[in-house]
N, C-alpha and C. Protein backbone atom coordinates (compact mmCIF):
# COMPACT_ATOMS: atom_id res chain seq x y z
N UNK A 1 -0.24 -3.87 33.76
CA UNK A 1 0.83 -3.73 32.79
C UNK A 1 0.79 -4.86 31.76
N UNK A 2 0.55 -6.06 32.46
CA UNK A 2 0.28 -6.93 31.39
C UNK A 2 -0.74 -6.87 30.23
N UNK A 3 -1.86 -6.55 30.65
CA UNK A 3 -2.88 -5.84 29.52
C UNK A 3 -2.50 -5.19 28.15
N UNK A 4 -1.40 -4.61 28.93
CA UNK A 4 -1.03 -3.05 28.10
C UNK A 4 0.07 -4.06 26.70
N UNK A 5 0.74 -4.91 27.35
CA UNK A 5 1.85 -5.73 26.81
C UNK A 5 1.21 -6.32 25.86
N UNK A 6 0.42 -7.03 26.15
CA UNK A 6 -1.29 -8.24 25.39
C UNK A 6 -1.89 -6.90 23.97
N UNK A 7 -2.17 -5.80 24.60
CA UNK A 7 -3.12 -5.22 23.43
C UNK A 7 -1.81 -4.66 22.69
N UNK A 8 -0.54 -4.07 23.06
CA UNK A 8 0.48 -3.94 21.99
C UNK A 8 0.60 -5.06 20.85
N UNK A 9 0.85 -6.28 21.34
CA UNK A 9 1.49 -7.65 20.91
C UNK A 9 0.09 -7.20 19.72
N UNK A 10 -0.96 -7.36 20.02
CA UNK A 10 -2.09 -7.67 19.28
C UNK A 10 -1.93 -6.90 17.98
N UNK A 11 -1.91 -5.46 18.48
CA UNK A 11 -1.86 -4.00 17.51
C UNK A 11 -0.31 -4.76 16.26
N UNK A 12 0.21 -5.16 16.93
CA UNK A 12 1.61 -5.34 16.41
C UNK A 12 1.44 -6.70 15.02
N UNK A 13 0.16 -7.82 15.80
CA UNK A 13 0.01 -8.77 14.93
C UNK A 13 -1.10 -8.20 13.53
N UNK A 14 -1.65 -7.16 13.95
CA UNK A 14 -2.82 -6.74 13.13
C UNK A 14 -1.51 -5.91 12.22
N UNK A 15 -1.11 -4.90 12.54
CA UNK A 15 -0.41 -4.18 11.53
C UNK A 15 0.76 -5.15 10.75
N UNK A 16 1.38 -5.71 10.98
CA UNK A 16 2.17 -6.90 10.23
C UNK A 16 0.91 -7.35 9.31
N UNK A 17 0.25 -7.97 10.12
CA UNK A 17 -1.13 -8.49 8.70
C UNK A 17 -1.69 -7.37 7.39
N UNK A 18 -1.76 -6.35 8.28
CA UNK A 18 -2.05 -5.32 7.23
C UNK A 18 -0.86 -4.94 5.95
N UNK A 19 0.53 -4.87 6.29
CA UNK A 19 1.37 -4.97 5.61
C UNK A 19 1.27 -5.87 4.31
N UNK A 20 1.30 -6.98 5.14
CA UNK A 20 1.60 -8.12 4.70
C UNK A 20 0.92 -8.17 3.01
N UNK A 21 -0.99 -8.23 3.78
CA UNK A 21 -1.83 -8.73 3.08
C UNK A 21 -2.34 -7.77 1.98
N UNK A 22 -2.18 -6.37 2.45
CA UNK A 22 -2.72 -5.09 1.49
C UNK A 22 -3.01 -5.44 0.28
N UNK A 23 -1.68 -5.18 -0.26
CA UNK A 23 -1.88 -5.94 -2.07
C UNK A 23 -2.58 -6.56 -2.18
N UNK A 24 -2.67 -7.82 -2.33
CA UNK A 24 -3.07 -9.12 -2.34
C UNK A 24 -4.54 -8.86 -2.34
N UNK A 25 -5.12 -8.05 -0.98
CA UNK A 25 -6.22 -7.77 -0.84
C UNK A 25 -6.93 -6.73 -2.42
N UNK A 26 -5.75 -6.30 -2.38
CA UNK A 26 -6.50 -4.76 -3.24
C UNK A 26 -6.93 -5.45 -4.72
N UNK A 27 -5.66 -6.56 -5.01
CA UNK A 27 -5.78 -7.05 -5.84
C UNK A 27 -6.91 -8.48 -6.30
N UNK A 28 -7.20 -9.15 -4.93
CA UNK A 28 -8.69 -9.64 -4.75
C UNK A 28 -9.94 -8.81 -4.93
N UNK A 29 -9.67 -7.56 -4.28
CA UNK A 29 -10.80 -7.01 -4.78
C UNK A 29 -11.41 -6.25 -6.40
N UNK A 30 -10.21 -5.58 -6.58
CA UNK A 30 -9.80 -5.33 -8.05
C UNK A 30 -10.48 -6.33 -9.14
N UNK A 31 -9.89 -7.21 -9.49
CA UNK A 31 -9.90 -8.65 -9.96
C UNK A 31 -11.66 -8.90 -9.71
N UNK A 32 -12.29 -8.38 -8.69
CA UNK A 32 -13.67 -9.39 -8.39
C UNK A 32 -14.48 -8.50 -8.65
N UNK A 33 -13.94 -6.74 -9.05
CA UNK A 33 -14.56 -5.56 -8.86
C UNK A 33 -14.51 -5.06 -10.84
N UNK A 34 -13.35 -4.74 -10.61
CA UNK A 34 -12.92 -4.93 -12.33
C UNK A 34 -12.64 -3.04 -12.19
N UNK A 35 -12.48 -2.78 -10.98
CA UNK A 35 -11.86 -1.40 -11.12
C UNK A 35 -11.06 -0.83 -9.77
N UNK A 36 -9.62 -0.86 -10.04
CA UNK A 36 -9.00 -0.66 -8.78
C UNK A 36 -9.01 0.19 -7.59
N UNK A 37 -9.47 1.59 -7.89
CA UNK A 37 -10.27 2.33 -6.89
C UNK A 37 -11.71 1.60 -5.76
N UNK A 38 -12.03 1.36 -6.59
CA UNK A 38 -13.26 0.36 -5.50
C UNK A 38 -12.39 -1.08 -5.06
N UNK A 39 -11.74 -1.76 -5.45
CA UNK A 39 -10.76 -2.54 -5.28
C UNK A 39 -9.88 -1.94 -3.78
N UNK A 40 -9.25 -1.10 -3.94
CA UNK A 40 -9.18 -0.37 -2.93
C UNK A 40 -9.28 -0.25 -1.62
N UNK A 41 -10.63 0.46 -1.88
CA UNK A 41 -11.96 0.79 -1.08
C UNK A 41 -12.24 -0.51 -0.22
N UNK A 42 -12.44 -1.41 -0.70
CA UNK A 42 -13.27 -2.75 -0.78
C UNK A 42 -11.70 -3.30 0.47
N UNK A 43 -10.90 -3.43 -0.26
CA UNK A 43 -9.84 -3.84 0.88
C UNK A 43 -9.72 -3.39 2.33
N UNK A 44 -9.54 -1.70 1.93
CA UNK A 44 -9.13 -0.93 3.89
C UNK A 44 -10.64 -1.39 4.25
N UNK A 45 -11.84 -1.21 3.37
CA UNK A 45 -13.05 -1.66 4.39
C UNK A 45 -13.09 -2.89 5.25
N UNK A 46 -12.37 -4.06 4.47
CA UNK A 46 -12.69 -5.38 5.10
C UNK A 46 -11.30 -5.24 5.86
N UNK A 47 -10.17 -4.46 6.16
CA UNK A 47 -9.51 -4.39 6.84
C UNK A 47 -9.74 -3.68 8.54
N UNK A 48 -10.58 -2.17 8.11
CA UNK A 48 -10.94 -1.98 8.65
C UNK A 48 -11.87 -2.73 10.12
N UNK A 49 -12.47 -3.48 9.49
CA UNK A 49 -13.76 -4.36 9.90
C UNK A 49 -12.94 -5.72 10.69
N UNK A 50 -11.78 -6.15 10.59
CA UNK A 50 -11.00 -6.88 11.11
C UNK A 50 -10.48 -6.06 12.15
N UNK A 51 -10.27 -5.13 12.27
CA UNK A 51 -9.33 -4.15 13.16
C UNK A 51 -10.45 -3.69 13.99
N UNK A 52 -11.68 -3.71 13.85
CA UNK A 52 -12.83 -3.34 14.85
C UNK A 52 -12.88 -4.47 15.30
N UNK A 53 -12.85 -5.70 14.68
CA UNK A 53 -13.31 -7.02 15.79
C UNK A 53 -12.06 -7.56 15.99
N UNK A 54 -10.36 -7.23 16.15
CA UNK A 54 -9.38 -7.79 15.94
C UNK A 54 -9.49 -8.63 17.20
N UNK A 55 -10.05 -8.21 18.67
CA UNK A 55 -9.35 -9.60 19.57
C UNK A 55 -10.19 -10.73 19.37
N UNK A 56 -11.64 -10.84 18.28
CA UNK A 56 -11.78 -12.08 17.34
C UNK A 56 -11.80 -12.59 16.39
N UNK A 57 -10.97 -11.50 15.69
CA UNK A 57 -10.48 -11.89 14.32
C UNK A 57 -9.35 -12.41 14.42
N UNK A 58 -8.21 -11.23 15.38
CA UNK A 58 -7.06 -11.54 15.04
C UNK A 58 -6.84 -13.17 16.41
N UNK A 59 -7.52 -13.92 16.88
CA UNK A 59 -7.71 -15.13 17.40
C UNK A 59 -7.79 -16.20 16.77
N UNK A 60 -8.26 -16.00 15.54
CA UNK A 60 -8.85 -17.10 14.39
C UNK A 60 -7.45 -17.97 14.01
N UNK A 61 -7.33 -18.79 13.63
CA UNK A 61 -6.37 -19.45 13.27
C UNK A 61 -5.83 -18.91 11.94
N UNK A 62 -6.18 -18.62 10.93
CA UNK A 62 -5.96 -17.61 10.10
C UNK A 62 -6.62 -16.60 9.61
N UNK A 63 -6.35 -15.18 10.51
CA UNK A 63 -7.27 -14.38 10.01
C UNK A 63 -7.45 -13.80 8.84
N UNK A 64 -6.10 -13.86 8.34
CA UNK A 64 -6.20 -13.14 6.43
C UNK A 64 -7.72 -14.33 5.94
N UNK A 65 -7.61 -15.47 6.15
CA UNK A 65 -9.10 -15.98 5.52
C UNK A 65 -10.04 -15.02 5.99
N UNK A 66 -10.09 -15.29 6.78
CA UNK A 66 -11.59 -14.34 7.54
C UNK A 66 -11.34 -12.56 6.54
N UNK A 67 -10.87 -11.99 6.54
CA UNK A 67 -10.40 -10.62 5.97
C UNK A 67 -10.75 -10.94 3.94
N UNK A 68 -10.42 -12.03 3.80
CA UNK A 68 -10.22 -12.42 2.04
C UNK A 68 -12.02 -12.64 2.02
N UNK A 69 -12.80 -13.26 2.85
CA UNK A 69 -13.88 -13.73 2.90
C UNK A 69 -14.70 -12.65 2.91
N UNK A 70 -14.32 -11.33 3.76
CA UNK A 70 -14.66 -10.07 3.96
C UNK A 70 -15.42 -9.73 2.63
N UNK A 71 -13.28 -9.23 2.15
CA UNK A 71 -13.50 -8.78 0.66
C UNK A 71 -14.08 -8.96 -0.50
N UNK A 72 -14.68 -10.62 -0.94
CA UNK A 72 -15.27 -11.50 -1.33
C UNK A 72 -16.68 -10.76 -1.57
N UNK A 73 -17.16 -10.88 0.01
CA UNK A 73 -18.47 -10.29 0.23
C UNK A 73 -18.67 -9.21 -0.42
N UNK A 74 -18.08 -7.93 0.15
CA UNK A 74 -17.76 -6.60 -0.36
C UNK A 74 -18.30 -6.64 -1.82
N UNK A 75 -17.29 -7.14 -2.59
CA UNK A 75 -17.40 -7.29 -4.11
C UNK A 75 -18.11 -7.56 -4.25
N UNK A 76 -18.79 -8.80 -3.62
CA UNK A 76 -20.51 -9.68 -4.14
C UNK A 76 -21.78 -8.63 -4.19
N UNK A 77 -21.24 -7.66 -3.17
CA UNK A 77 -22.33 -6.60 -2.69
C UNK A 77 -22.16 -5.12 -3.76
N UNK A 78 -21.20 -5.20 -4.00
CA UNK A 78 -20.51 -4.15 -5.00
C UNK A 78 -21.26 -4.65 -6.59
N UNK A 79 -20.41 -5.88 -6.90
CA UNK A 79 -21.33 -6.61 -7.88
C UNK A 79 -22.76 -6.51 -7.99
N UNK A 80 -23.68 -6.81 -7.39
CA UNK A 80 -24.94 -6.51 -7.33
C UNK A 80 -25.34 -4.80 -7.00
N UNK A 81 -24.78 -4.16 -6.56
CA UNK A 81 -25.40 -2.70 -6.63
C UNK A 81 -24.74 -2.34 -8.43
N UNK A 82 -24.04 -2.33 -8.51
CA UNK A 82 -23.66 -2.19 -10.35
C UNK A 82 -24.72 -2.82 -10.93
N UNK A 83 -25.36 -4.18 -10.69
CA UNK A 83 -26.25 -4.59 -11.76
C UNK A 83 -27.25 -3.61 -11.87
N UNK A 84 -27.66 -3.13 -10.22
CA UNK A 84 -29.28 -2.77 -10.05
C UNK A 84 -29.14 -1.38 -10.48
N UNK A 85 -28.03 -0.47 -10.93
CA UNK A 85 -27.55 0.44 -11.40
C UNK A 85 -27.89 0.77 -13.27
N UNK A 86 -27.26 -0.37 -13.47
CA UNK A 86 -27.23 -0.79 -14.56
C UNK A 86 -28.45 -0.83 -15.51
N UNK A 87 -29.29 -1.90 -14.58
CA UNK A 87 -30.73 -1.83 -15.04
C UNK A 87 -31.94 -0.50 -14.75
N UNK A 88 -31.42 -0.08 -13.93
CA UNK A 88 -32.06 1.59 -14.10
C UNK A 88 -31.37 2.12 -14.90
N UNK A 89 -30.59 2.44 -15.66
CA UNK A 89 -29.73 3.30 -16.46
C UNK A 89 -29.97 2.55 -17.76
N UNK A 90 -30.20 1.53 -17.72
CA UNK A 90 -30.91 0.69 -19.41
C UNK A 90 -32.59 1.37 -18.90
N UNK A 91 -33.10 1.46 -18.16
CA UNK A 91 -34.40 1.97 -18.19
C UNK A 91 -34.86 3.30 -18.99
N UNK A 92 -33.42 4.49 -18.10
CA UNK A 92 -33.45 5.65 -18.49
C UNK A 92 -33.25 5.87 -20.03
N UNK A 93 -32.39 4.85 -21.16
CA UNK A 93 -31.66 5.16 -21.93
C UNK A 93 -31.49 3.48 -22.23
N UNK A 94 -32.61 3.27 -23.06
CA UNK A 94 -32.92 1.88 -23.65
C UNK A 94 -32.03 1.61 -25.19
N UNK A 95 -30.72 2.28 -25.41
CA UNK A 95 -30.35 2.02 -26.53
C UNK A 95 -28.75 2.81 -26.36
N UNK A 96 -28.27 1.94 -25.61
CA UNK A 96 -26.84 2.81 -24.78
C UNK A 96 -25.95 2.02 -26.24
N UNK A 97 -24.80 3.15 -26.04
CA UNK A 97 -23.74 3.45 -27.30
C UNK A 97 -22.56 2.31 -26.47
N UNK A 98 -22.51 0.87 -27.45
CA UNK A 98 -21.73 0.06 -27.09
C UNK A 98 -20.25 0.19 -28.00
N UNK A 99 -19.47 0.14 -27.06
CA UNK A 99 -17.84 0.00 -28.25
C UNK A 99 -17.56 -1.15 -28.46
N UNK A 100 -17.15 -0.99 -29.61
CA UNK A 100 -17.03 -1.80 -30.54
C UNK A 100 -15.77 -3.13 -30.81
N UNK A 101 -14.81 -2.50 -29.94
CA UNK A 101 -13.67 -3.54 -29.34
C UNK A 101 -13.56 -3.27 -28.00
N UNK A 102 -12.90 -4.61 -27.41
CA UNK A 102 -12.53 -4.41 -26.19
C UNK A 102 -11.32 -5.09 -26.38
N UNK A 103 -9.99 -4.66 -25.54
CA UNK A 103 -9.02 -5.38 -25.19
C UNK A 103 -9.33 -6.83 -24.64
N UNK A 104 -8.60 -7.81 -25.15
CA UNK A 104 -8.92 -9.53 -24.15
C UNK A 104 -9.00 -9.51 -22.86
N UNK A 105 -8.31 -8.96 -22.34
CA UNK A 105 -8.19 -8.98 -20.73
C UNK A 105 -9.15 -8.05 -20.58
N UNK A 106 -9.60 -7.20 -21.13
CA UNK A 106 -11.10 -6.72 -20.46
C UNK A 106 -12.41 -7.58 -20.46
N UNK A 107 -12.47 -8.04 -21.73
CA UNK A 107 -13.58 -8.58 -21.92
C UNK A 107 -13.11 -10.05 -21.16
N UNK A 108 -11.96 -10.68 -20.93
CA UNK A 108 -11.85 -11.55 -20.01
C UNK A 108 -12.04 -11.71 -18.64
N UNK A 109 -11.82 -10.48 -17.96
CA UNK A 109 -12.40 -10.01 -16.70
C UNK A 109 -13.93 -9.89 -16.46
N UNK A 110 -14.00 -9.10 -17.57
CA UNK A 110 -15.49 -8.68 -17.29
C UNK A 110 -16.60 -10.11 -17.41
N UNK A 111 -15.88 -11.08 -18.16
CA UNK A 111 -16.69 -12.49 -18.09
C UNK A 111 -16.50 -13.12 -17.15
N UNK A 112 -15.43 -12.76 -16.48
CA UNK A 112 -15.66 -13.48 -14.67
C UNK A 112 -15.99 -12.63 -14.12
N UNK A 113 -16.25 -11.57 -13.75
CA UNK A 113 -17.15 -10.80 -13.35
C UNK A 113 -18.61 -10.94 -13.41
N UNK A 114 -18.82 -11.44 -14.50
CA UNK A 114 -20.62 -11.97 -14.93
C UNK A 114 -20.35 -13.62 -14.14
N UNK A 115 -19.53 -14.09 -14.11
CA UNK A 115 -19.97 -15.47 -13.30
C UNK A 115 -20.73 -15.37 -11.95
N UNK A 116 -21.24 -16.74 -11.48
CA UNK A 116 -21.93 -16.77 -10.62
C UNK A 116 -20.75 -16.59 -9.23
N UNK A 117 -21.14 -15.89 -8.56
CA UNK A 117 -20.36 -15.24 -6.96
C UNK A 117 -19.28 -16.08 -6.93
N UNK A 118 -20.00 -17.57 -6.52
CA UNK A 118 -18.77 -18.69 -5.52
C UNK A 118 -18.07 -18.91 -6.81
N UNK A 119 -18.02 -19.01 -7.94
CA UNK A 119 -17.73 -19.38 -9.53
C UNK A 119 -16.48 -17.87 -9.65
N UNK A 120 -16.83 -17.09 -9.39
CA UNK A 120 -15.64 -16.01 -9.57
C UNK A 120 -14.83 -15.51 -8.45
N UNK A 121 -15.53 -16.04 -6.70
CA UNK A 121 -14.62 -15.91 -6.25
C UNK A 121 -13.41 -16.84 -6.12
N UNK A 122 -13.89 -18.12 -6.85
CA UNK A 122 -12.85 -19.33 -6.83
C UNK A 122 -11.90 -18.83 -7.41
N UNK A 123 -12.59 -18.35 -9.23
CA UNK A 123 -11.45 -18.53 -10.02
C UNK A 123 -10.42 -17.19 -9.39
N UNK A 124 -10.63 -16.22 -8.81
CA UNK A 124 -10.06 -14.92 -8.66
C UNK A 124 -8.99 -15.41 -7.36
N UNK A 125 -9.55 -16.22 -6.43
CA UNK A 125 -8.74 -16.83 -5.13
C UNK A 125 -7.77 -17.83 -5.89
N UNK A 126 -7.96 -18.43 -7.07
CA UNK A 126 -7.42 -19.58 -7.36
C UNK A 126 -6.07 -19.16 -8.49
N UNK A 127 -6.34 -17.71 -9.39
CA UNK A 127 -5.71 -17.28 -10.60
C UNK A 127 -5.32 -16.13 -10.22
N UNK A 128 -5.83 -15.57 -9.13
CA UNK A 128 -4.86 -13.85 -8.84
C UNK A 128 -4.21 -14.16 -7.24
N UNK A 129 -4.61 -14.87 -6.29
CA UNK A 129 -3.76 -14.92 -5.06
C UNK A 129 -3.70 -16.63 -5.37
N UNK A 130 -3.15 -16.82 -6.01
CA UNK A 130 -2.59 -18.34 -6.34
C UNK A 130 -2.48 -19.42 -5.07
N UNK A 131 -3.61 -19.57 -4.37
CA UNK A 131 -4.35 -20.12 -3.75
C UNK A 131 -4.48 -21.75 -3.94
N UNK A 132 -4.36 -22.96 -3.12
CA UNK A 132 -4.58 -23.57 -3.01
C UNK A 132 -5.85 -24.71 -3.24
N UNK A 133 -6.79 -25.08 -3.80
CA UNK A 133 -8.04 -25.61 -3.42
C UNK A 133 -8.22 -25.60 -2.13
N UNK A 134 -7.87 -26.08 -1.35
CA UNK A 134 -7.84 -26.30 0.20
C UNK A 134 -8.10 -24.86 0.87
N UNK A 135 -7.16 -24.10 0.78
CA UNK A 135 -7.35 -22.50 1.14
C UNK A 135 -8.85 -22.17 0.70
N UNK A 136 -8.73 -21.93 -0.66
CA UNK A 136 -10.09 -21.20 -1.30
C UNK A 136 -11.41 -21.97 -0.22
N UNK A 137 -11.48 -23.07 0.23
CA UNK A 137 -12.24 -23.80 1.06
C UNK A 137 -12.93 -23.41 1.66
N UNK A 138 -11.69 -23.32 2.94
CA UNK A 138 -11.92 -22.64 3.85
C UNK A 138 -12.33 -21.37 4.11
N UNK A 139 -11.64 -20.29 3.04
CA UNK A 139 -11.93 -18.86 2.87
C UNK A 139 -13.84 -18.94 2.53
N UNK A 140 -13.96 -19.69 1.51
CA UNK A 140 -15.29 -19.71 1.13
C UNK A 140 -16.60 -20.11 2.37
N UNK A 141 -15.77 -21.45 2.53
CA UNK A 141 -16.68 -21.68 3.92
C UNK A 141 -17.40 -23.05 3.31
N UNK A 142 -16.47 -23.80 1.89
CA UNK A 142 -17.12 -24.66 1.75
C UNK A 142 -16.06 -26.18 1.34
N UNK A 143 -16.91 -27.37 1.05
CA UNK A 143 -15.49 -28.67 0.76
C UNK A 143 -14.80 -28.16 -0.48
N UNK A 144 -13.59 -28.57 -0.50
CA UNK A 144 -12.71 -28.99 -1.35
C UNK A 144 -13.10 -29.40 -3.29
N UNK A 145 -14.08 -30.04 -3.05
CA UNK A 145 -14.57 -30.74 -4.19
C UNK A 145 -15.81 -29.57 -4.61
N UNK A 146 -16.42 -28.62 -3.68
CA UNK A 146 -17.01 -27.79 -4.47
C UNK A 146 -16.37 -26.48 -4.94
N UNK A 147 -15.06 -26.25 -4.19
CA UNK A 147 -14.51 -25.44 -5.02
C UNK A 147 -13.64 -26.32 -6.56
N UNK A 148 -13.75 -27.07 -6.39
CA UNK A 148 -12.95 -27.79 -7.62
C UNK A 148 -14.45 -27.82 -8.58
N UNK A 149 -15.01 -27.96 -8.26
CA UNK A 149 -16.83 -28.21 -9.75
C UNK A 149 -16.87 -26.49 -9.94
N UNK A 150 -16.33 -25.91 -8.64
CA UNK A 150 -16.78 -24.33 -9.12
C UNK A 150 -15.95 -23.80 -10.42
N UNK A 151 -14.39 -24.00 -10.16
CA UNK A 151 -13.60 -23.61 -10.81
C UNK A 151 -14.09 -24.71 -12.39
N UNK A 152 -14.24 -25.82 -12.50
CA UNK A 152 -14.57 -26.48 -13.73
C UNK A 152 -15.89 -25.86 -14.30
N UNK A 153 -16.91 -25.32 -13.83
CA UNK A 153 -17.85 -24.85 -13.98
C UNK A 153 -17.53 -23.25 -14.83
N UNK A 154 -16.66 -22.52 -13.93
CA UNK A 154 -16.30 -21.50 -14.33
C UNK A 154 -15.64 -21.79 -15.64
N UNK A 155 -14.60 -22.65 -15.77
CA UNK A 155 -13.99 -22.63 -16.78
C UNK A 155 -14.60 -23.11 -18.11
N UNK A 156 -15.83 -24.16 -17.69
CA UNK A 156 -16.53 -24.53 -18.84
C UNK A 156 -17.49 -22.88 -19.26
N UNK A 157 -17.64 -22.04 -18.31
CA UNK A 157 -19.00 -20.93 -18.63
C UNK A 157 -17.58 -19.88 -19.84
N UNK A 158 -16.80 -19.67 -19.25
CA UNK A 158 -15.87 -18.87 -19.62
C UNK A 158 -15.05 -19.41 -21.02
N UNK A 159 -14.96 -20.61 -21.68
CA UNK A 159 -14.44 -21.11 -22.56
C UNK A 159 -15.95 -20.46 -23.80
N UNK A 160 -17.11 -20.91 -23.23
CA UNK A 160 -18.52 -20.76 -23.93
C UNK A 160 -18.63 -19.25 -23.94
N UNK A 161 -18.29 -18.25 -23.05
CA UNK A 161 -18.87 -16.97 -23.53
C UNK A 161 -17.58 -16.28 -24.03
N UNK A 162 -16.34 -17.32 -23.74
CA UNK A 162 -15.38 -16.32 -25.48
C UNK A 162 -14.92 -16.70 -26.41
N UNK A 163 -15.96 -18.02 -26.53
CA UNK A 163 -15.71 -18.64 -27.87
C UNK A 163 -14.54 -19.75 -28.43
N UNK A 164 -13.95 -19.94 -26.51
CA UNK A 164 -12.54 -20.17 -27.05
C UNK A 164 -12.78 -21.84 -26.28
N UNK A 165 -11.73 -22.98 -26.57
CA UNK A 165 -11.76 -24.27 -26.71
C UNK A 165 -11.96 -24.40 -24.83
N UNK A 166 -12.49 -25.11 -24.35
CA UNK A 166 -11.99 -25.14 -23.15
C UNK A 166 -10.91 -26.26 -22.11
N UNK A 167 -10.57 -25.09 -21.51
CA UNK A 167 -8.37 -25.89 -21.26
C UNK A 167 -8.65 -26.34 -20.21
N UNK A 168 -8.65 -27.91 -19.65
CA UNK A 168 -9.08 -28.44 -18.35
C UNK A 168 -8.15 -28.31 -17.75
N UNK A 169 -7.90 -27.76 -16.71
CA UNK A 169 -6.65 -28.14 -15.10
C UNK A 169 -7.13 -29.09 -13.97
N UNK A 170 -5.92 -30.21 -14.76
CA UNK A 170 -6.22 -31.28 -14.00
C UNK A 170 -5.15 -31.44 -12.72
N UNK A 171 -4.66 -30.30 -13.09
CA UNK A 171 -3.60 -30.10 -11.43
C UNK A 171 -4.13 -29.05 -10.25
N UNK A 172 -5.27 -29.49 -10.36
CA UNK A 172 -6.08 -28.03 -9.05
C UNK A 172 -4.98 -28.71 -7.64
N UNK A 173 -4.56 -27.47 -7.21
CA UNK A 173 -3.85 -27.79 -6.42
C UNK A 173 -4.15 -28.37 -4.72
């Protein structure tokens, strides 16, 4: 009976997390994806994938990291099948019909989107789940001070590809 009590409690801590974190997630992925359907997708998957390994996920001291780190991936992997997409489809059709404006926030996305992985998952952990330095860290799997050069890095690449002055944050939190 006790078993039975133990894997409820568990089911009970996983679905609260799922509640909890959904958004947040959809919106990490969204944000790292640049289209909310795969955003989505990208979330119940790395949710999913927590809920298959939950009695060592949900053990972790914080498993939403482990789940955000998931999603991260996801996108990184998402990200790169779009490029290799991309470049077959410039193969097929070497002179594709570009428009001519984009809204700011598109073309602002889509330039963290072109950043380098750990460089956009900072800024996306750091500017859409308003994240800590310390957090993003750990989620990443790396010190403190390289998510702080990531995010300065990002912000110096991103000032240079829209032309615009670049705004230092000297309050990384």
């Amino acid at each position: 009976m006790a078993r039975h009590a133990e894997a409820s409690t568990s089911t009970a801590n996983f679905e609260r997390l799922y509640r909890q974190d959904l958004s947040a997630l959809i919106a990490l992925a969204t944000t790292m994806t640049g289209n909310r359907d795969v955003g989505a997708d990208l979330a119940h998957e790395a949710l999913a994938r927590a809920y298959r390994d939950w009695r060592t996920v949900g053990s972790l001291d914080r498993p939403g990291a482990w789940i955000r780190r998931v999603v991260i991936n996801l996108a990184i992997d998402a990200h790169r099948r779009r490029a290799r997409e991309a470049i077959a489809l410039a193969r097929l059709d070497p002179h594709p019909i570009v428009a001519s404006s984009e809204a700011v926030d598109v073309a602002f996305w889509a330039a963290v989107r072109a950043l380098p992985e750990r460089q956009r998952a900072a800024v996306t952990l750091y500017y859409v789940e308003d994240l800590a330095v310390a957090e993003i860290a750990e989620i990443l799997g790396v010190a403190p001070g390289t998510v702080k050069t990531s995010l300065f890095m990002a912000r110096r690449s991103l000032a240079a590809s829209l032309g615009a002055e670049e705004v230092l944050d000297d309050n990384d939190r």
